[in-house]
N, C-alpha and C. Protein backbone atom coordinates (compact mmCIF):
# COMPACT_ATOMS: atom_id res chain seq x y z
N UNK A 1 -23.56 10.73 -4.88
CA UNK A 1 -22.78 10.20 -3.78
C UNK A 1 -22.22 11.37 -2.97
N UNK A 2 -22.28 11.19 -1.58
CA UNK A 2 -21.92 12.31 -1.12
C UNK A 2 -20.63 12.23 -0.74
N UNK A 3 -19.97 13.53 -0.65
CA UNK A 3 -17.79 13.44 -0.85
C UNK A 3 -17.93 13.37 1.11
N UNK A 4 -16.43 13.10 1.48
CA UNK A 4 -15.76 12.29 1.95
C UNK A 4 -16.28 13.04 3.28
N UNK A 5 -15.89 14.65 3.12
CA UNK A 5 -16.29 15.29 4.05
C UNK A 5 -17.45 16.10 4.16
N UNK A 6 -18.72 15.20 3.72
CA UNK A 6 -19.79 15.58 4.44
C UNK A 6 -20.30 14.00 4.88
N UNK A 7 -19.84 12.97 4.82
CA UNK A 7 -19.97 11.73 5.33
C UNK A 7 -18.76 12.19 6.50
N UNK A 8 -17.44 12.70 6.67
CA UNK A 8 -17.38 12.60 8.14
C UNK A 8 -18.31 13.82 8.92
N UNK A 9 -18.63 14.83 8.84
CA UNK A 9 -19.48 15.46 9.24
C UNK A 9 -20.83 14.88 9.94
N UNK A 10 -21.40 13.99 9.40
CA UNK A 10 -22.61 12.91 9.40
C UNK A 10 -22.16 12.10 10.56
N UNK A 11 -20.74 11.58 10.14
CA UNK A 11 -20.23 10.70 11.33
C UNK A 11 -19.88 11.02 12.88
N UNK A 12 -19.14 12.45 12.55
CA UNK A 12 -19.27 13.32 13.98
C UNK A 12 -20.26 13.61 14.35
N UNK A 13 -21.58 13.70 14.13
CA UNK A 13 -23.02 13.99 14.51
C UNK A 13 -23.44 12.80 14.58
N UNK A 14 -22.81 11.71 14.86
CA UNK A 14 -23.60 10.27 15.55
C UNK A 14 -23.98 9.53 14.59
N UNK A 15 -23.51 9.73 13.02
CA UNK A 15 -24.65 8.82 11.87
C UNK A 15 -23.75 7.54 11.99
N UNK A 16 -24.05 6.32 12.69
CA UNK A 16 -23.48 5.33 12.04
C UNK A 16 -23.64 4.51 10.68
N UNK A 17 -24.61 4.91 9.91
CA UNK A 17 -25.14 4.38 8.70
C UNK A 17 -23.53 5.39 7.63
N UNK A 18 -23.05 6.53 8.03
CA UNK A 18 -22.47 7.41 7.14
C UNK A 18 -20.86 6.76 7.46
N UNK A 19 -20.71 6.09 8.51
CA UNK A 19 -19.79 5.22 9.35
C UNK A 19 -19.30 3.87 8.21
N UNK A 20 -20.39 3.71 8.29
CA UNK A 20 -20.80 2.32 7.36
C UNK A 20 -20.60 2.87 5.83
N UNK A 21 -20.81 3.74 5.65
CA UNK A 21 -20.73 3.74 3.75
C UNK A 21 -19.34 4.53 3.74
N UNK A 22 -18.45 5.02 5.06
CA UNK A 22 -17.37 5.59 4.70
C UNK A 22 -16.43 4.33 4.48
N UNK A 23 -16.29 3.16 5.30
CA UNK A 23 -16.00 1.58 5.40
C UNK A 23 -16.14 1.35 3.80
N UNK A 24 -17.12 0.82 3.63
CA UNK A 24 -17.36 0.71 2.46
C UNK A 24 -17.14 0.77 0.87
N UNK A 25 -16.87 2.09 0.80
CA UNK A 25 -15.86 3.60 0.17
C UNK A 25 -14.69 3.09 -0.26
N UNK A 26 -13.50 2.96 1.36
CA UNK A 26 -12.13 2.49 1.32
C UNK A 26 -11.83 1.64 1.49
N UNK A 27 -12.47 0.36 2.26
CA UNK A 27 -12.30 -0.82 2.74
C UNK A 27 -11.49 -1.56 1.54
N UNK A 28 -11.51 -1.65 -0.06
CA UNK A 28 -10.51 -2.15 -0.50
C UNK A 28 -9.53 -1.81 -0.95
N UNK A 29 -9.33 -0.14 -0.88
CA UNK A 29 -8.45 0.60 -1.13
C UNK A 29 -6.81 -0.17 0.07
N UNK A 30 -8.08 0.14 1.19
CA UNK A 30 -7.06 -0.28 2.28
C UNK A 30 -6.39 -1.26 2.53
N UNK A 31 -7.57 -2.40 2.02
CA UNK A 31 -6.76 -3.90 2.00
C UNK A 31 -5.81 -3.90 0.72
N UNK A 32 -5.81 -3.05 -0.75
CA UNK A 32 -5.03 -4.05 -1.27
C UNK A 32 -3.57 -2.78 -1.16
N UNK A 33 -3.77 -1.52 -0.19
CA UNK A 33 -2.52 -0.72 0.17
C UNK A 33 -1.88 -2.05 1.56
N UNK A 34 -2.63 -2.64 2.51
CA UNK A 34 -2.08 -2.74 3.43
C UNK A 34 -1.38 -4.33 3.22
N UNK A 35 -2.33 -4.96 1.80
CA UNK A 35 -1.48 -6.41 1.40
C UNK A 35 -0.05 -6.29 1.08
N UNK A 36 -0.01 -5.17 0.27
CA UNK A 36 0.87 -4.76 -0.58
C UNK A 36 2.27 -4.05 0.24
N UNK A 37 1.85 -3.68 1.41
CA UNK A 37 2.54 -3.58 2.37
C UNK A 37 3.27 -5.03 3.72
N UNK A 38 2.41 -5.28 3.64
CA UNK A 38 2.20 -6.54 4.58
C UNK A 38 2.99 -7.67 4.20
N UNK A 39 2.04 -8.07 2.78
CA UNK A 39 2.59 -9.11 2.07
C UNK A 39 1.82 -10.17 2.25
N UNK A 40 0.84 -10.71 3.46
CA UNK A 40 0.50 -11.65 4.11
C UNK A 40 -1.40 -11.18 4.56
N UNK A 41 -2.42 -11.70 3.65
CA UNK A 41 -3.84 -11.45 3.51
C UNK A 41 -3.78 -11.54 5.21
N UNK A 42 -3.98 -12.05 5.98
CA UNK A 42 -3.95 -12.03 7.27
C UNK A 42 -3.65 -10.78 8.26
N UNK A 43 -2.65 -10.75 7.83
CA UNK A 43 -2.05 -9.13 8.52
C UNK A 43 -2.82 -8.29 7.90
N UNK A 44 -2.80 -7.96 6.27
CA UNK A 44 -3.36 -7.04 5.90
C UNK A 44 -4.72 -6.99 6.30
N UNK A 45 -5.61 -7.89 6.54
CA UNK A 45 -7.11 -8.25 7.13
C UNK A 45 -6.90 -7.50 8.37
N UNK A 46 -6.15 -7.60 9.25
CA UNK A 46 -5.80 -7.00 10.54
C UNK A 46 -5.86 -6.01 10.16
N UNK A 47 -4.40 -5.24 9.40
CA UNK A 47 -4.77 -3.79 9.42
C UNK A 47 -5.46 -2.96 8.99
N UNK A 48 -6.79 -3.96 7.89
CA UNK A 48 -7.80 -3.00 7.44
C UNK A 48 -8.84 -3.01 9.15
N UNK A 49 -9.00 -4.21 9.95
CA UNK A 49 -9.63 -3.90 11.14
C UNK A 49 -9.14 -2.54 11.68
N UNK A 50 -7.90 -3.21 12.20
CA UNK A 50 -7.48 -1.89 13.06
C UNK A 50 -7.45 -0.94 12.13
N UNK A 51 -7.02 -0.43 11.43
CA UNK A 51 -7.67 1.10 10.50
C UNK A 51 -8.88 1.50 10.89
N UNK A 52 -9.55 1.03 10.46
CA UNK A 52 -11.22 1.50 10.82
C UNK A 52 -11.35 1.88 12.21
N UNK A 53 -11.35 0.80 12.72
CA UNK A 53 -11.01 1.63 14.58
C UNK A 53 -10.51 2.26 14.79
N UNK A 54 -9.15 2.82 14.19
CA UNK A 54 -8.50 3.80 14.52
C UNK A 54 -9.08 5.06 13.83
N UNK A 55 -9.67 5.11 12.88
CA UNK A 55 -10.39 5.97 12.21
C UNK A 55 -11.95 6.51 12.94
N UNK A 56 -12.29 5.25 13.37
CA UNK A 56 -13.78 5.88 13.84
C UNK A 56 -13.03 6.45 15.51
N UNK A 57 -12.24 5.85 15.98
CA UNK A 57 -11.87 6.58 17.25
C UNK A 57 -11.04 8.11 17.64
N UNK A 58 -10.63 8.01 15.83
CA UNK A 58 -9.74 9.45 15.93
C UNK A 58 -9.93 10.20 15.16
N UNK A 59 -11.56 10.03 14.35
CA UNK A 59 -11.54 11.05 13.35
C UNK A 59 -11.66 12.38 13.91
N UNK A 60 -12.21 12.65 14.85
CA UNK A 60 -12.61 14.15 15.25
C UNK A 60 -10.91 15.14 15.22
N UNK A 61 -10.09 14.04 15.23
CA UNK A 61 -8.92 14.77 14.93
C UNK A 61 -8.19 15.12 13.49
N UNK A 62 -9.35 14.32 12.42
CA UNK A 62 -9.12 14.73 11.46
C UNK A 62 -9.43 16.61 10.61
N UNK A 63 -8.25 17.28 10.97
CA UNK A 63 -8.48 17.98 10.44
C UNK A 63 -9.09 19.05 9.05
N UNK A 64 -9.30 18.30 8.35
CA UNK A 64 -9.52 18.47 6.78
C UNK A 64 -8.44 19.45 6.15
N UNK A 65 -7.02 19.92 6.72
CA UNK A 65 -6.14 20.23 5.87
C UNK A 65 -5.93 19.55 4.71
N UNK A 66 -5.40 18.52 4.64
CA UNK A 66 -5.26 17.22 3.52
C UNK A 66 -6.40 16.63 3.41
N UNK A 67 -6.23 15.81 2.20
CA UNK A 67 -7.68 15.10 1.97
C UNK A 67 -7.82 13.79 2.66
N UNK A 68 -8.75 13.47 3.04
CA UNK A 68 -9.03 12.15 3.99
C UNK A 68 -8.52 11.18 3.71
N UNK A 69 -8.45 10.98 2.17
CA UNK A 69 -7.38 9.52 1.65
C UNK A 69 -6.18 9.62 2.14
N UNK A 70 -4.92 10.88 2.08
CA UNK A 70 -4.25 10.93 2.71
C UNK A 70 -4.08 10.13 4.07
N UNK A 71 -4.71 11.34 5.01
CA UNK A 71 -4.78 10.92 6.77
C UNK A 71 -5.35 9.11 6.67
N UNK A 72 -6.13 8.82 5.60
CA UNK A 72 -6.38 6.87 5.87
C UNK A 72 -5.09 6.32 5.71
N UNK A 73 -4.28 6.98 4.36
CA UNK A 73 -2.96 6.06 4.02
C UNK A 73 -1.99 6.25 5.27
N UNK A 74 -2.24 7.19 5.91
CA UNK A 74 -0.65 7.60 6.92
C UNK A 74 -1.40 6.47 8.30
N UNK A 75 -2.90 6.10 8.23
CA UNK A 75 -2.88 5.38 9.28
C UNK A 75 -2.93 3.87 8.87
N UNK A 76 -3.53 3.57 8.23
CA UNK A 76 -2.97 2.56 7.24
C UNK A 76 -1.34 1.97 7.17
N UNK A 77 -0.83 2.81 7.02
CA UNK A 77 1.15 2.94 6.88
C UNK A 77 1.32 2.64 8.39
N UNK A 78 1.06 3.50 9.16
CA UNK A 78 0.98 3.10 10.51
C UNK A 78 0.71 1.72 11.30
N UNK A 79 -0.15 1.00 10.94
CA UNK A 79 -0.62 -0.06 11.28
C UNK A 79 -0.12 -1.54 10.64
N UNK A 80 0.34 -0.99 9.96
CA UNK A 80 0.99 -2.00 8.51
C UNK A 80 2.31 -1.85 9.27
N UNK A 81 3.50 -0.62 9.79
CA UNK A 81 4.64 -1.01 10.44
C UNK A 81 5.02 -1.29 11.62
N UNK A 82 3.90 -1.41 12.45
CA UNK A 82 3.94 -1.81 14.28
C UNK A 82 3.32 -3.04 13.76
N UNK A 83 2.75 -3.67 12.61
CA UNK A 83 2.44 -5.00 12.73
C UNK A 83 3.62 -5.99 12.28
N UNK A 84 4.59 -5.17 11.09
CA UNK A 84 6.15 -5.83 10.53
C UNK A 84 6.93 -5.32 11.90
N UNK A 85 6.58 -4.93 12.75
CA UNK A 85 7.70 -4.22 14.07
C UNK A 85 7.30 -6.09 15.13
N UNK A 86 6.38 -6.06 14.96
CA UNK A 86 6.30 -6.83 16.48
C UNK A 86 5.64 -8.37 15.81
N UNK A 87 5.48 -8.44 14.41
CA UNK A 87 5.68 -9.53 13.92
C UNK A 87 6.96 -10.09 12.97
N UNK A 88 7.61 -9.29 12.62
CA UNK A 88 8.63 -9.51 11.33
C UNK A 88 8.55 -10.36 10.59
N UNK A 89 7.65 -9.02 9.89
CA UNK A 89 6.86 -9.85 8.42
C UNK A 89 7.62 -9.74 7.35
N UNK A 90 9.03 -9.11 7.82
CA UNK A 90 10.02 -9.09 6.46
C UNK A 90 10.54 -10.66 6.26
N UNK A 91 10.27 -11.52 7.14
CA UNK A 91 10.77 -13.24 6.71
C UNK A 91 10.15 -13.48 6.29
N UNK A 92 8.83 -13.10 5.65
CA UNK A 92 7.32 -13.83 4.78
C UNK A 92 7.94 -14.10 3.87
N UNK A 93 7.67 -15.04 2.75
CA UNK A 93 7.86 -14.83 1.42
C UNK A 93 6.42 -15.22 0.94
N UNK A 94 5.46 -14.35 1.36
CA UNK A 94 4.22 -14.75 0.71
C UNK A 94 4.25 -13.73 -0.57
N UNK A 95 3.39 -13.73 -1.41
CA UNK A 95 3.12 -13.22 -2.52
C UNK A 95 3.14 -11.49 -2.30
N UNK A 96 3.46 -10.84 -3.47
CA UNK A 96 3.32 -9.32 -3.60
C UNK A 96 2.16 -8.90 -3.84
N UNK A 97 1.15 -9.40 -4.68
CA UNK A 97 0.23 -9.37 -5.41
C UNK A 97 -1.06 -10.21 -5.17
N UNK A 98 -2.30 -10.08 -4.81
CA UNK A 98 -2.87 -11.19 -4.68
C UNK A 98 -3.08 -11.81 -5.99
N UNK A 99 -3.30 -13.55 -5.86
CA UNK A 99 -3.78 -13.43 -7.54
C UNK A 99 -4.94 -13.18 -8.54
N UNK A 100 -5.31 -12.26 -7.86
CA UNK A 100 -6.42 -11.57 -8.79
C UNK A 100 -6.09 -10.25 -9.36
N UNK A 101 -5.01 -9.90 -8.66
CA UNK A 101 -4.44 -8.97 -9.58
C UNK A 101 -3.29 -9.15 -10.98
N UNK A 102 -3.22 -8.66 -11.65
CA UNK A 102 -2.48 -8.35 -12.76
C UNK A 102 -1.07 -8.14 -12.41
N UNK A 103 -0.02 -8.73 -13.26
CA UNK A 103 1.00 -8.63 -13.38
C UNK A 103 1.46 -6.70 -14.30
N UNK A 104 2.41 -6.47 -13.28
CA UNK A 104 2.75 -4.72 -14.75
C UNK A 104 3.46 -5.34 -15.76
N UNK A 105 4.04 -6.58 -15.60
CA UNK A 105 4.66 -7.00 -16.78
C UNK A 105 3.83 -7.27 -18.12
N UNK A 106 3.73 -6.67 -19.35
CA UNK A 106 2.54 -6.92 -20.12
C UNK A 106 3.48 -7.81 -21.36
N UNK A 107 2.58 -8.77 -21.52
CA UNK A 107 3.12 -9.37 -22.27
C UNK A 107 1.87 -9.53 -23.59
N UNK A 108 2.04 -10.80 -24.29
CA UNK A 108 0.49 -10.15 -25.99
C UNK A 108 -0.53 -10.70 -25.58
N UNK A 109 -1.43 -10.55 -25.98
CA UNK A 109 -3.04 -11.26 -26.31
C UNK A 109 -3.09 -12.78 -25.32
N UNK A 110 -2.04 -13.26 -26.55
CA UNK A 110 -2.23 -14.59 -26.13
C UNK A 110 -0.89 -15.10 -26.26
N UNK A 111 -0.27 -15.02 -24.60
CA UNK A 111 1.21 -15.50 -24.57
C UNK A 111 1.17 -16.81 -24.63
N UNK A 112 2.37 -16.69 -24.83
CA UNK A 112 2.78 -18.45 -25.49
C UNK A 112 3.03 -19.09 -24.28
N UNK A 113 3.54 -20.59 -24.24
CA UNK A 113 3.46 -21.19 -23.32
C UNK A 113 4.76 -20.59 -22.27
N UNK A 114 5.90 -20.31 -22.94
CA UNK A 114 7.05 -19.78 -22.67
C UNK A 114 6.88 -18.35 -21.89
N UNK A 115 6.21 -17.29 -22.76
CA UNK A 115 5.52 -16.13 -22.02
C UNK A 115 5.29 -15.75 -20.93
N UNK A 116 3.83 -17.41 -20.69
CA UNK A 116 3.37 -16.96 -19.38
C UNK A 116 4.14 -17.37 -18.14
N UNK A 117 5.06 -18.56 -18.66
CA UNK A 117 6.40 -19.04 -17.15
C UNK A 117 7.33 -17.86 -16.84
N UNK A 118 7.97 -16.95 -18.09
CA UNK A 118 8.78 -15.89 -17.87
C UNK A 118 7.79 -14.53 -17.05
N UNK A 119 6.93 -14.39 -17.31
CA UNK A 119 5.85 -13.53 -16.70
C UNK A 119 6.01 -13.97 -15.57
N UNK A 120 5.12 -15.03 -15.22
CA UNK A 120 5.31 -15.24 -13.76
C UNK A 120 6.41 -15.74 -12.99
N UNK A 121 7.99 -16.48 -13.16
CA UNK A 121 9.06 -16.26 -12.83
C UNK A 121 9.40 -14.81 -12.23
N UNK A 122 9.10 -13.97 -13.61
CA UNK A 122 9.56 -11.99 -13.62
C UNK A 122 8.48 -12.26 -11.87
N UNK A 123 7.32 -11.87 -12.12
CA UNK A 123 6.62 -11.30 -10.88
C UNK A 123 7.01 -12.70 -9.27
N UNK A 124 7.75 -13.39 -9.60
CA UNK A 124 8.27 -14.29 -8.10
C UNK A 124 9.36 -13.24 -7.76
N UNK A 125 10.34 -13.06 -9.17
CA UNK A 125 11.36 -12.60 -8.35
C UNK A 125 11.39 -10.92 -7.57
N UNK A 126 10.42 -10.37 -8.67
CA UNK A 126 9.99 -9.16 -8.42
C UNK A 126 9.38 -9.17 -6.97
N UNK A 127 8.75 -10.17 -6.24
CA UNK A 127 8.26 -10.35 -4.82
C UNK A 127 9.12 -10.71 -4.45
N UNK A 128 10.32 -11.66 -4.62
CA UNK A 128 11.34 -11.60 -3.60
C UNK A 128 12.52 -10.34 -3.36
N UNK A 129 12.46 -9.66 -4.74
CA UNK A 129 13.42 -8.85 -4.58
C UNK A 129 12.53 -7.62 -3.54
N UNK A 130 11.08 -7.16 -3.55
CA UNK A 130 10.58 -6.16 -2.79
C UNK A 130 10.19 -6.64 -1.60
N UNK A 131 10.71 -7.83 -1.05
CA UNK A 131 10.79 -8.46 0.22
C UNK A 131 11.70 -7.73 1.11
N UNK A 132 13.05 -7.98 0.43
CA UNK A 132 14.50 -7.49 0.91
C UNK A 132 14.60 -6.33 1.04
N UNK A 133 13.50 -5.14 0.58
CA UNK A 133 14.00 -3.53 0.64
C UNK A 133 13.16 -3.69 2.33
N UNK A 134 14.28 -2.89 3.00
CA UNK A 134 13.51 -2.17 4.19
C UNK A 134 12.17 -1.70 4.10
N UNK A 135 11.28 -2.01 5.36
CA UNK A 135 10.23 -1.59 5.13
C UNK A 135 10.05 -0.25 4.91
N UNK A 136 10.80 0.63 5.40
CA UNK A 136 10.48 2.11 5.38
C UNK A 136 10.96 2.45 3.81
N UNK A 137 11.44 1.47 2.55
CA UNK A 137 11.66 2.14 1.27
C UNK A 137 10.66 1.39 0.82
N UNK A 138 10.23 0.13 1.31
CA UNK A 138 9.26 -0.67 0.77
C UNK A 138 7.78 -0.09 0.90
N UNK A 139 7.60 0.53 1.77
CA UNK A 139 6.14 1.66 2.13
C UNK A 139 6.71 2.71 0.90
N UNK A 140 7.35 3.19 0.69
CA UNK A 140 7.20 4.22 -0.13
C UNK A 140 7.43 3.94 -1.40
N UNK A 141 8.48 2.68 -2.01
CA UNK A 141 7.88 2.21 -3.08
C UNK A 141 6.33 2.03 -3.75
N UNK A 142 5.84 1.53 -2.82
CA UNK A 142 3.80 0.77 -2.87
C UNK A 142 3.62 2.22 -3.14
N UNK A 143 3.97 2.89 -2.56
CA UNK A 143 3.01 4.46 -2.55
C UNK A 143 3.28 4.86 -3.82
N UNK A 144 4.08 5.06 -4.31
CA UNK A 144 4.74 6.02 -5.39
C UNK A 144 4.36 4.99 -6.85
N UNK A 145 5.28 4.06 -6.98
CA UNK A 145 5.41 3.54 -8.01
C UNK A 145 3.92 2.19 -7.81
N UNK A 146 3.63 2.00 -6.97
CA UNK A 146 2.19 0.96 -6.98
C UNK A 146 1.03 1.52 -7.53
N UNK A 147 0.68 2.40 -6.17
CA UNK A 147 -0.42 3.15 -5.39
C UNK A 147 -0.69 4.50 -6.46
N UNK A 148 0.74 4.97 -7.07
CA UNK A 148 0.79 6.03 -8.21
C UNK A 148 0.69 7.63 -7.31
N UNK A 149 1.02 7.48 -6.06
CA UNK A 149 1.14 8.75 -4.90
C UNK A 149 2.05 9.55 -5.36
N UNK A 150 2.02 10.95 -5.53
CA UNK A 150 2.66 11.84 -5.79
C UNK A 150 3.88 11.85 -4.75
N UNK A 151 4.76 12.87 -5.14
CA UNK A 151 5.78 12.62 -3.80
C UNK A 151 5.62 13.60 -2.74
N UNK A 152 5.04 14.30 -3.22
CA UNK A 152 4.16 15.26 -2.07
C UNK A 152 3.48 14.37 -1.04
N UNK A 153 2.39 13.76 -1.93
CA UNK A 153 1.09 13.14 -1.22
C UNK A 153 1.92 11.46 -0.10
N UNK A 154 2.73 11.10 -0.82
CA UNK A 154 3.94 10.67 0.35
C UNK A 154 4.64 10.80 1.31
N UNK A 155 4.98 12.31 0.96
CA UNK A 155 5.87 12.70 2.26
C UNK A 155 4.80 13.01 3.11
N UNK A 156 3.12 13.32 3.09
CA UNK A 156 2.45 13.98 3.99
C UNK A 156 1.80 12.79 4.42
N UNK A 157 1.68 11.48 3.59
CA UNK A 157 1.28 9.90 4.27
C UNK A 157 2.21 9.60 5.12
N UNK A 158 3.78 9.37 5.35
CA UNK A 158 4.36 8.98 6.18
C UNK A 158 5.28 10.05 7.05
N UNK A 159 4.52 11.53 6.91
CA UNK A 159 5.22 12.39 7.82
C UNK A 159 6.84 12.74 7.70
N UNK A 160 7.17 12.56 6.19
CA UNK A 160 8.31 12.82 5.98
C UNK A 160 8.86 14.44 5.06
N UNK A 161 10.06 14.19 4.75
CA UNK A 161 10.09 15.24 3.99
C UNK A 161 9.94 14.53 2.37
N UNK A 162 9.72 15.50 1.42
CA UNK A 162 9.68 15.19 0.00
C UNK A 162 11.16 15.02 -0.54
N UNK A 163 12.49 15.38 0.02
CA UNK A 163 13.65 14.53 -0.28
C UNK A 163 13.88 13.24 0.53
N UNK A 164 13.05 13.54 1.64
CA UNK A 164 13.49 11.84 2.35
C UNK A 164 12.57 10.94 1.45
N UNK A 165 11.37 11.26 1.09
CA UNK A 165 10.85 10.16 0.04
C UNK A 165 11.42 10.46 -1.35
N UNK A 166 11.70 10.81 -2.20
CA UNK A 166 12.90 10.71 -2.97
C UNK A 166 14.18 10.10 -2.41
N UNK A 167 14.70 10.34 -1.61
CA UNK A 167 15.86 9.33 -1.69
C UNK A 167 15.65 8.17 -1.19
N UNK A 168 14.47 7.57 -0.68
CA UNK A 168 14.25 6.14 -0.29
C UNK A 168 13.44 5.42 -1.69
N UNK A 169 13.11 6.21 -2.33
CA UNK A 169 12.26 5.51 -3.24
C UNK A 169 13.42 5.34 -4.46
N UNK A 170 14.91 6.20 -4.15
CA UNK A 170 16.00 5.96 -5.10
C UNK A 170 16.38 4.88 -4.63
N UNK A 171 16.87 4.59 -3.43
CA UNK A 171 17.61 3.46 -2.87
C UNK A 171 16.85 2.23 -3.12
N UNK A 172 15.35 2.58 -2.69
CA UNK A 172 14.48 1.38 -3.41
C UNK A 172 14.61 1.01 -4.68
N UNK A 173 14.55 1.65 -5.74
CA UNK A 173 14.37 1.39 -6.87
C UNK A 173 16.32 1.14 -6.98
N UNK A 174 17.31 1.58 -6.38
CA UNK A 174 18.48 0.83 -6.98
C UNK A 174 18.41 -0.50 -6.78
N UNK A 175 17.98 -0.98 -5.17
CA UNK A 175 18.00 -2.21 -5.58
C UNK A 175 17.70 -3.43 -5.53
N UNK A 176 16.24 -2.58 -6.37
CA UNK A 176 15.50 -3.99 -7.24
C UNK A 176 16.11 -3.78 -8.38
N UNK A 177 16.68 -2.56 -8.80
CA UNK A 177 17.35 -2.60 -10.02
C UNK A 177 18.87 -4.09 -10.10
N UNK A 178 19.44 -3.75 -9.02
CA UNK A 178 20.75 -4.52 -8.71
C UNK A 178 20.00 -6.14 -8.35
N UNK A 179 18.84 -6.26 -7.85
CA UNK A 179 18.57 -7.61 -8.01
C UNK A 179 17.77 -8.17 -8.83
N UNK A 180 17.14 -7.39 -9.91
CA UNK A 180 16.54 -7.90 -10.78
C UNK A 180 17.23 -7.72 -12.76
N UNK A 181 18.64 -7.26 -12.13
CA UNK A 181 19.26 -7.32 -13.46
C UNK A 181 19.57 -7.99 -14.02
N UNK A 182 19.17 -9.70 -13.95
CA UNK A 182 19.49 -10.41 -14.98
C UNK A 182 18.19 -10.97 -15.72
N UNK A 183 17.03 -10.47 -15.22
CA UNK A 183 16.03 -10.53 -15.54
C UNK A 183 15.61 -9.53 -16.56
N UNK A 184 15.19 -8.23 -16.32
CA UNK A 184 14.97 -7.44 -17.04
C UNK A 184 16.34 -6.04 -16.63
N UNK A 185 16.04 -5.50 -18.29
CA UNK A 185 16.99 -3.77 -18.35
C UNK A 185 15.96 -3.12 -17.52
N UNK A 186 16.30 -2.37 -16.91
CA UNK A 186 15.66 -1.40 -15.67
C UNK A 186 16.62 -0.16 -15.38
């Protein structure tokens, strides 16, 4: 398989086939960063469109300082907060998670009937409580503690400093801590 940057190379020399397998590549990276942001399959469907367009229209400005996943997540992040700006997608209460993904709450083999209601109760409130964080701690929550982004590789996705993402990802994490304390110790 060929790496990231000799498929954009291919792509700046006119290959649309290298266009197509770079799509391909990230296309669900992007949707389940931009659900997870969003909250709402719809929007996030949007901003994996607009990503790509914005990508095939601005790669030549991709420098290759950082690695390309980077520069996708910061446009990605981008597109995901002019769509909560001019829709206010912070009133959604659609799901955090699609349901094909996995709960982090792990519970045994084979939970009991009790188990699986407290499991999924835990992951409602856990989506309502990461509703309520501002989007700008709620993007850097997904990154860090979701997505598993270093805090480096954060501050250079949303153009910040590495204490401004530390202290939003503190304020984030206080409080889901403060609204999910009667649920679980955190």
């Amino acid at each position: 398989m060929k790496g990231d940057n000799a498929l954009i190379k291919e792509i700046l020399g006119g290959d649309t086939q290298a266009f197509s397998e770079l799509v391909r590549r990230y296309e669900d990276t992007v949707f389940s960063f931009a659900f997870k942001v969003c909250r709402n399959r719809e929007k996030a469907e949007e901003a994996v469109q607009d990503t790509f367009v914005n990508v095939y229209r601005k790669l030549h400005q991709f420098d290759g300082k950082s690695k390309f996943s980077t520069w996708l997540y910061s446009i990605v992040t981008n597109n995901c907060l002019m769509k909560n700006r001019q829709r206010k997608i912070d009133e959604a209460s659609l799901r955090f998670e699609d349901d094909h993904e996995q709960s982090n709450v792990q519970v045994s083999d084979n939970p009991t009937p009790f188990e699986s209601v407290m499991s999924e109760e835990l992951r409602r409130q856990l989506d309502a409580a990461i509703l309520t964080l501002p989007v700008d701690h709620r993007v850097v929550f997904v990154l860090r503690d979701i997505e598993g982004f270093t805090a480096q590789e954060t501050a250079s996705v949303l153009h910040l400093s590495v204490a401004a993402v530390k202290s939003r990802l503190h304020r984030a994490r206080t409080a889901l801590r403060e609204q999910l304390s009667e649920y679980v110790k955190l």
